[in-house]
N, C-alpha and C. Protein backbone atom coordinates (compact mmCIF):
# COMPACT_ATOMS: atom_id res chain seq x y z
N UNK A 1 162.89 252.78 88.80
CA UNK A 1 164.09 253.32 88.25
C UNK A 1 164.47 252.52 87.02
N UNK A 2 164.84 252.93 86.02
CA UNK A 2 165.01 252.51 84.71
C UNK A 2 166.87 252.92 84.68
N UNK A 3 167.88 251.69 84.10
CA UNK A 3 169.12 252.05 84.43
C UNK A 3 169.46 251.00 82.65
N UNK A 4 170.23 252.34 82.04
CA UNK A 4 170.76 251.60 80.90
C UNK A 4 172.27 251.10 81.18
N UNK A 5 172.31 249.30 80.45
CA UNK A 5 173.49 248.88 80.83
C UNK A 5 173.84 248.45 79.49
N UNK A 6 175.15 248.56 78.79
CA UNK A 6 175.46 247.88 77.39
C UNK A 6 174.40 248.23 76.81
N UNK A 7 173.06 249.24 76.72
CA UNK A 7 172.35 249.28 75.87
C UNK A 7 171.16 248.48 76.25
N UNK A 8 171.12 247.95 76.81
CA UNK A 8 169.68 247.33 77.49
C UNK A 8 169.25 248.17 78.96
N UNK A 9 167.83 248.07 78.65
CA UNK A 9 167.35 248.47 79.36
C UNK A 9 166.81 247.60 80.96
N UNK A 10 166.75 247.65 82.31
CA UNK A 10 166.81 247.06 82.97
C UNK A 10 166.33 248.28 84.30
N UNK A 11 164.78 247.49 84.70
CA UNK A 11 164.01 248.01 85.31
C UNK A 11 163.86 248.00 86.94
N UNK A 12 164.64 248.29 87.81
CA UNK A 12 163.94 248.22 89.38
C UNK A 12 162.94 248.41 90.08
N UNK A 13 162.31 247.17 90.26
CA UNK A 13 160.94 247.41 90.66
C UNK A 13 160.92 246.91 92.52
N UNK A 14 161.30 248.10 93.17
CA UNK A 14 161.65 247.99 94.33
C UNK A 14 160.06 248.19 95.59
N UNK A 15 159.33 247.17 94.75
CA UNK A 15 158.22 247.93 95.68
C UNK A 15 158.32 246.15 96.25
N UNK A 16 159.14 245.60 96.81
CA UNK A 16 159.21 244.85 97.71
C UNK A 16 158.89 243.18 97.30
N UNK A 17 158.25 243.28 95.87
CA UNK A 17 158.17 241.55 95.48
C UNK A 17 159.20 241.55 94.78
N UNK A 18 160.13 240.13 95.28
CA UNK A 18 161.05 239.97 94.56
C UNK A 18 162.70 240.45 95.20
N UNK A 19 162.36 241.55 95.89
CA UNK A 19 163.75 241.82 96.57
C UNK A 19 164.42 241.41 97.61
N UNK A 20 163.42 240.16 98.97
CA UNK A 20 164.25 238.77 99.13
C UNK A 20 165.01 238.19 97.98
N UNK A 21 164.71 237.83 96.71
CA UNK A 21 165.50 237.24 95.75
C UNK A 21 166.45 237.65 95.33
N UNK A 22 166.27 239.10 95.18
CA UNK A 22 167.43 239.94 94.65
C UNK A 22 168.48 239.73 95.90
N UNK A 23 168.11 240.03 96.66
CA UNK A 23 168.91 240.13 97.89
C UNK A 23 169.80 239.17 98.21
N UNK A 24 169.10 237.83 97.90
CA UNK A 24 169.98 236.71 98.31
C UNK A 24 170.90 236.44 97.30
N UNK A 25 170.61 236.84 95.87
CA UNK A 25 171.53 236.58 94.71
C UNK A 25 172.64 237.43 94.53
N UNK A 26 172.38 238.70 95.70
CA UNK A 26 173.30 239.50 95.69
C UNK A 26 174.35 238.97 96.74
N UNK A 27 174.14 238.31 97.56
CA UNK A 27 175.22 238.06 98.90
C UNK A 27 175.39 236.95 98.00
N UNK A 28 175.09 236.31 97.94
CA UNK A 28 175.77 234.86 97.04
C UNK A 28 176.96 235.68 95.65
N UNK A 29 176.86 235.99 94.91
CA UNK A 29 177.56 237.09 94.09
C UNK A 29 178.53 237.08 95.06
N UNK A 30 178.14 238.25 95.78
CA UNK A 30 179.72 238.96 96.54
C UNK A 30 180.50 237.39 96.81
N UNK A 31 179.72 236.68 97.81
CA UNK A 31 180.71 235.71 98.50
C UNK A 31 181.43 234.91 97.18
N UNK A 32 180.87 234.24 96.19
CA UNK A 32 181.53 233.54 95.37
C UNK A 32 182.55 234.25 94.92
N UNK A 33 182.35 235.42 94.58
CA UNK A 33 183.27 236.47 94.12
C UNK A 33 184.35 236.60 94.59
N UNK A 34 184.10 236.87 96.01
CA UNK A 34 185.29 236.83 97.30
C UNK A 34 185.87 235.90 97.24
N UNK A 35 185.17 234.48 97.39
CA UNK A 35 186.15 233.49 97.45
C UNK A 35 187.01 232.79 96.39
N UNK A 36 186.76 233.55 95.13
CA UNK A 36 187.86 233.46 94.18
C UNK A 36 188.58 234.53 94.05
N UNK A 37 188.30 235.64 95.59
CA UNK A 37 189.87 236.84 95.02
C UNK A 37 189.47 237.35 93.97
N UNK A 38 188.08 237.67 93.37
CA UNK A 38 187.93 238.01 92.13
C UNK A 38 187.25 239.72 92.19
N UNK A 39 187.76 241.01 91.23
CA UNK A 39 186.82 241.99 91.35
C UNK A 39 185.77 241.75 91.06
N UNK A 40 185.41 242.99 90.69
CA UNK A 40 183.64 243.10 90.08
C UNK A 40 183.99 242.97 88.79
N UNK A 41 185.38 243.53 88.49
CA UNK A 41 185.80 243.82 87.22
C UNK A 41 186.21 242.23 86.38
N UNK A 42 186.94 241.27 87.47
CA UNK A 42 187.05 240.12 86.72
C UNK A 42 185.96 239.20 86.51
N UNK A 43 184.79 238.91 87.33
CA UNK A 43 183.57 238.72 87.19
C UNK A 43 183.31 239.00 85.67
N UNK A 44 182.97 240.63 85.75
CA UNK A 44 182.69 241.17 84.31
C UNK A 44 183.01 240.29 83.58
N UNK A 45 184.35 240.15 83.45
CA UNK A 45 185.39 240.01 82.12
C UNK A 45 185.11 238.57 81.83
N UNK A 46 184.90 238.16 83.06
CA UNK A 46 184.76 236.54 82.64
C UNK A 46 183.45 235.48 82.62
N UNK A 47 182.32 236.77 82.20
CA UNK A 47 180.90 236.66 82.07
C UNK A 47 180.66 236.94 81.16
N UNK A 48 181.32 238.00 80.63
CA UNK A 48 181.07 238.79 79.21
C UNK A 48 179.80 240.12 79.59
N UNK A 49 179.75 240.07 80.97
CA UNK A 49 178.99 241.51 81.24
C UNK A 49 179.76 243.19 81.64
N UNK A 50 179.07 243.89 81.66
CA UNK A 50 179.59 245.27 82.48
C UNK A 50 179.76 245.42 83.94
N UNK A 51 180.72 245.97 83.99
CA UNK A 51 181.03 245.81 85.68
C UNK A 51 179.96 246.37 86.29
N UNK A 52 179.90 247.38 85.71
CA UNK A 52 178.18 248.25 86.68
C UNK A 52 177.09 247.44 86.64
N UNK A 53 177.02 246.92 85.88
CA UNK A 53 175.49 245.65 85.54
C UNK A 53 176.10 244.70 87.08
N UNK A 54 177.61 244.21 86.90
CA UNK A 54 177.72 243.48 88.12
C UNK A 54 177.41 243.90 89.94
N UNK A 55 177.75 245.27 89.91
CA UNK A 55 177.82 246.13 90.66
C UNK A 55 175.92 246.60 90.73
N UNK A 56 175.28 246.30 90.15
CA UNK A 56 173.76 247.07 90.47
C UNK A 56 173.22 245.78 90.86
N UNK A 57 173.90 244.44 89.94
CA UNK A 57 173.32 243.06 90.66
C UNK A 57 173.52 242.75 92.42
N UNK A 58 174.80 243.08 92.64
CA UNK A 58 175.38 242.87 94.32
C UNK A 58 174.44 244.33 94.67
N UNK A 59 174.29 244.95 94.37
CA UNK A 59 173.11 246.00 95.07
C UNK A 59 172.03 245.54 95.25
N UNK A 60 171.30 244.69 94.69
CA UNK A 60 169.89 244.09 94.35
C UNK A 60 169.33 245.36 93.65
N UNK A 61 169.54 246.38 93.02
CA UNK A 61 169.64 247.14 92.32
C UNK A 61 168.98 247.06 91.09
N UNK A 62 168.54 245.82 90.30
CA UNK A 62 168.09 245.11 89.00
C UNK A 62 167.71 243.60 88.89
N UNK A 63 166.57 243.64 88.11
CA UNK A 63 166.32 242.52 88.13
C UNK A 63 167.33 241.70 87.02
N UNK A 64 167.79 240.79 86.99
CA UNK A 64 168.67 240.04 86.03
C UNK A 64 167.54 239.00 85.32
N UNK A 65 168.34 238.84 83.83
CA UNK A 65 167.70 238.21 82.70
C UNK A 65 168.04 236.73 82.91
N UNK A 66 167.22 235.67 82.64
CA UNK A 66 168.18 234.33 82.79
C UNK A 66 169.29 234.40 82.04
N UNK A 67 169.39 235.05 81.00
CA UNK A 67 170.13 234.66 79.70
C UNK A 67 171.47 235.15 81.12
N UNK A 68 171.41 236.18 81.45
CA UNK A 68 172.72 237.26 82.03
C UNK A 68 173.13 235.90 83.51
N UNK A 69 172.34 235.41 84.29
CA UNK A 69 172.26 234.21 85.29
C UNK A 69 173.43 233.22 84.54
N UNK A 70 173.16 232.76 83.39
CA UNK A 70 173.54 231.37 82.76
C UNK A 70 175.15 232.36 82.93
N UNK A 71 175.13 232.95 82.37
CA UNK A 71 176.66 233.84 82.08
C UNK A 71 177.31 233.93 83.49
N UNK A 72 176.20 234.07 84.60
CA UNK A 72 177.54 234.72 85.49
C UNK A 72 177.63 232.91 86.66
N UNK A 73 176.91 231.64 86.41
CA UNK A 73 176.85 230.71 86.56
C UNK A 73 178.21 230.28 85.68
N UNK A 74 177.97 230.13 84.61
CA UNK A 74 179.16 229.87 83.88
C UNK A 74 180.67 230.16 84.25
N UNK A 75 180.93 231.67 84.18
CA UNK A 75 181.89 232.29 84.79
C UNK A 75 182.32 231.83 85.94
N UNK A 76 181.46 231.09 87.19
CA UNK A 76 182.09 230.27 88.42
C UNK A 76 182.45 228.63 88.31
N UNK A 77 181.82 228.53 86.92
CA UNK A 77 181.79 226.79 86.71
C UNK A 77 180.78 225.96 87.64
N UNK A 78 179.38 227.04 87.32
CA UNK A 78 178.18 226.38 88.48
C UNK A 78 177.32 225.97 87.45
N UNK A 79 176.00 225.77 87.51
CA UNK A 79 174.78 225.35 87.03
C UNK A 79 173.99 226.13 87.47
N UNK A 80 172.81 226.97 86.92
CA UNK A 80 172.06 227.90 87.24
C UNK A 80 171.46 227.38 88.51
N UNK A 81 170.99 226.31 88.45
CA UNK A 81 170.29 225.64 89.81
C UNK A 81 171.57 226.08 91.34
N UNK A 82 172.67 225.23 90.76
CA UNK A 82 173.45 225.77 91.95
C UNK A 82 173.53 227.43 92.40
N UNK A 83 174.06 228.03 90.83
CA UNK A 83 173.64 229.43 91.41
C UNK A 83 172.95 230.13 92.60
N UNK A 84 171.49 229.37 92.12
CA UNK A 84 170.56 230.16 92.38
C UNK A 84 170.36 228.94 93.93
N UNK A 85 170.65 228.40 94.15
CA UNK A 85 170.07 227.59 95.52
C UNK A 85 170.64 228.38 96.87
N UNK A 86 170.20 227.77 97.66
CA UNK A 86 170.73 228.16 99.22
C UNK A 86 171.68 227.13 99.34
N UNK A 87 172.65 228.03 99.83
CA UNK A 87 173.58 226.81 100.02
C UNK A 87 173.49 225.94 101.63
N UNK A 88 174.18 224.93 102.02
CA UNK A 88 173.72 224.45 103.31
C UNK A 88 174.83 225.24 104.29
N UNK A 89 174.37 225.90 105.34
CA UNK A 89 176.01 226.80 106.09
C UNK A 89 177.09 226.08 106.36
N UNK A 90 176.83 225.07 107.19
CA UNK A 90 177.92 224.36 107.69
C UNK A 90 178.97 223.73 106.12
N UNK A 91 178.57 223.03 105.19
CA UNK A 91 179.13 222.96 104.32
C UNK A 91 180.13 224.21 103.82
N UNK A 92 178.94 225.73 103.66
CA UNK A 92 179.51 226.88 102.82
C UNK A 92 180.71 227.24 103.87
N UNK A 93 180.35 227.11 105.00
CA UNK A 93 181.48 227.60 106.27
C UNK A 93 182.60 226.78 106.10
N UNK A 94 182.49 225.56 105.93
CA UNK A 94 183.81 224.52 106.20
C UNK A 94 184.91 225.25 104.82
N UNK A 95 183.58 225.19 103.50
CA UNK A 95 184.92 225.85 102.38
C UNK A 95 185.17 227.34 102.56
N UNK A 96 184.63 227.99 103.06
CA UNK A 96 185.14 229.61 103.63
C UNK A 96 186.21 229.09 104.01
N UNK A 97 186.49 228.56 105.73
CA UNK A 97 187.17 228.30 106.27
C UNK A 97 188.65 227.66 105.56
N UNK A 98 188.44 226.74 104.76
CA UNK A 98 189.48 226.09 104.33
C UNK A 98 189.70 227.06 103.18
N UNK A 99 189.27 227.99 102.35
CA UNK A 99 189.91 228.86 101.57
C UNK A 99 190.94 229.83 101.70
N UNK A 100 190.23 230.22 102.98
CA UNK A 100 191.06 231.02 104.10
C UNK A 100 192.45 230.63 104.60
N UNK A 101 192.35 229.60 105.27
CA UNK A 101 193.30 229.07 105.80
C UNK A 101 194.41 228.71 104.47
N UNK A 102 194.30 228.14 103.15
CA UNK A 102 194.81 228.32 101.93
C UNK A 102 195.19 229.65 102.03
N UNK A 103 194.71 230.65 101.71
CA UNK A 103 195.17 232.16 101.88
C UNK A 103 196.33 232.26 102.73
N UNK A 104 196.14 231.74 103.69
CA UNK A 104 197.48 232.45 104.67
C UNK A 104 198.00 231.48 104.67
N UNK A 105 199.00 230.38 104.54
CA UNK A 105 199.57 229.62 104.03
C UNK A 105 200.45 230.26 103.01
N UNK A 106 199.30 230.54 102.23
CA UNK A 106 200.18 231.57 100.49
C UNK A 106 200.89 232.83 100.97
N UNK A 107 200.03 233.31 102.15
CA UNK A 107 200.66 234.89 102.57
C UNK A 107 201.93 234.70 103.32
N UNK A 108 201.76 233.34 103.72
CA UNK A 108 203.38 233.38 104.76
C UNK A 108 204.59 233.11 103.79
N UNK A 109 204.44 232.34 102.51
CA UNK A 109 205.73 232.07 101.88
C UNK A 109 206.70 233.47 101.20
């Protein structure tokens, strides 16, 4: 599938190499996303990409360019390496947890 975004072209090659990767860059996306309360739309805005480009990435939908990586790394205040790593659970769980708990704190005042 061939999908034009901003004018670039961007190819899905869904015959199975590569879409563990996609996959995991896509749940990492959503969650960081989530845990700044952020749309697809503020992502966008604060990457300098298209929301649908963001939206076909959380699909695993497209392969992403490094150049487009550095941008949406940036936008969280990560390092492509962090980006792109596994995070360790118990760590990622403790800051879920404590984000959360921040959340409702804010919801009760």
């Amino acid at each position: 599938m061939v999908f034009a975004v901003d004018g670039s072209i961007y190819i899905d090659s869904s015959n199975g190499m590569g879409q563990r990767a996609r996959n995991l860059l896509a749940q990492k996306l959503r969650v960081l996303r989530m845990m700044r309360g952020w749309s697809q739309e503020q992502l966008a805005e604060a990457s300098g990409l298209h929301r649908t480009y963001i939206s076909l990435i959380e699909r695993s939908e497209c392969n992403v360019s490094l150049d487009n990586l550095e941008k949406i790394a940036d936008a969280f205040g990560l390092s492509l390496p962090e980006l792109l790593c596994v995070p360790d659970a118990a760590a990622f769980g403790e800051k879920l947890i404590a984000l959360l708990g921040a959340n409702d704190k804010h919801e009760e005042r």
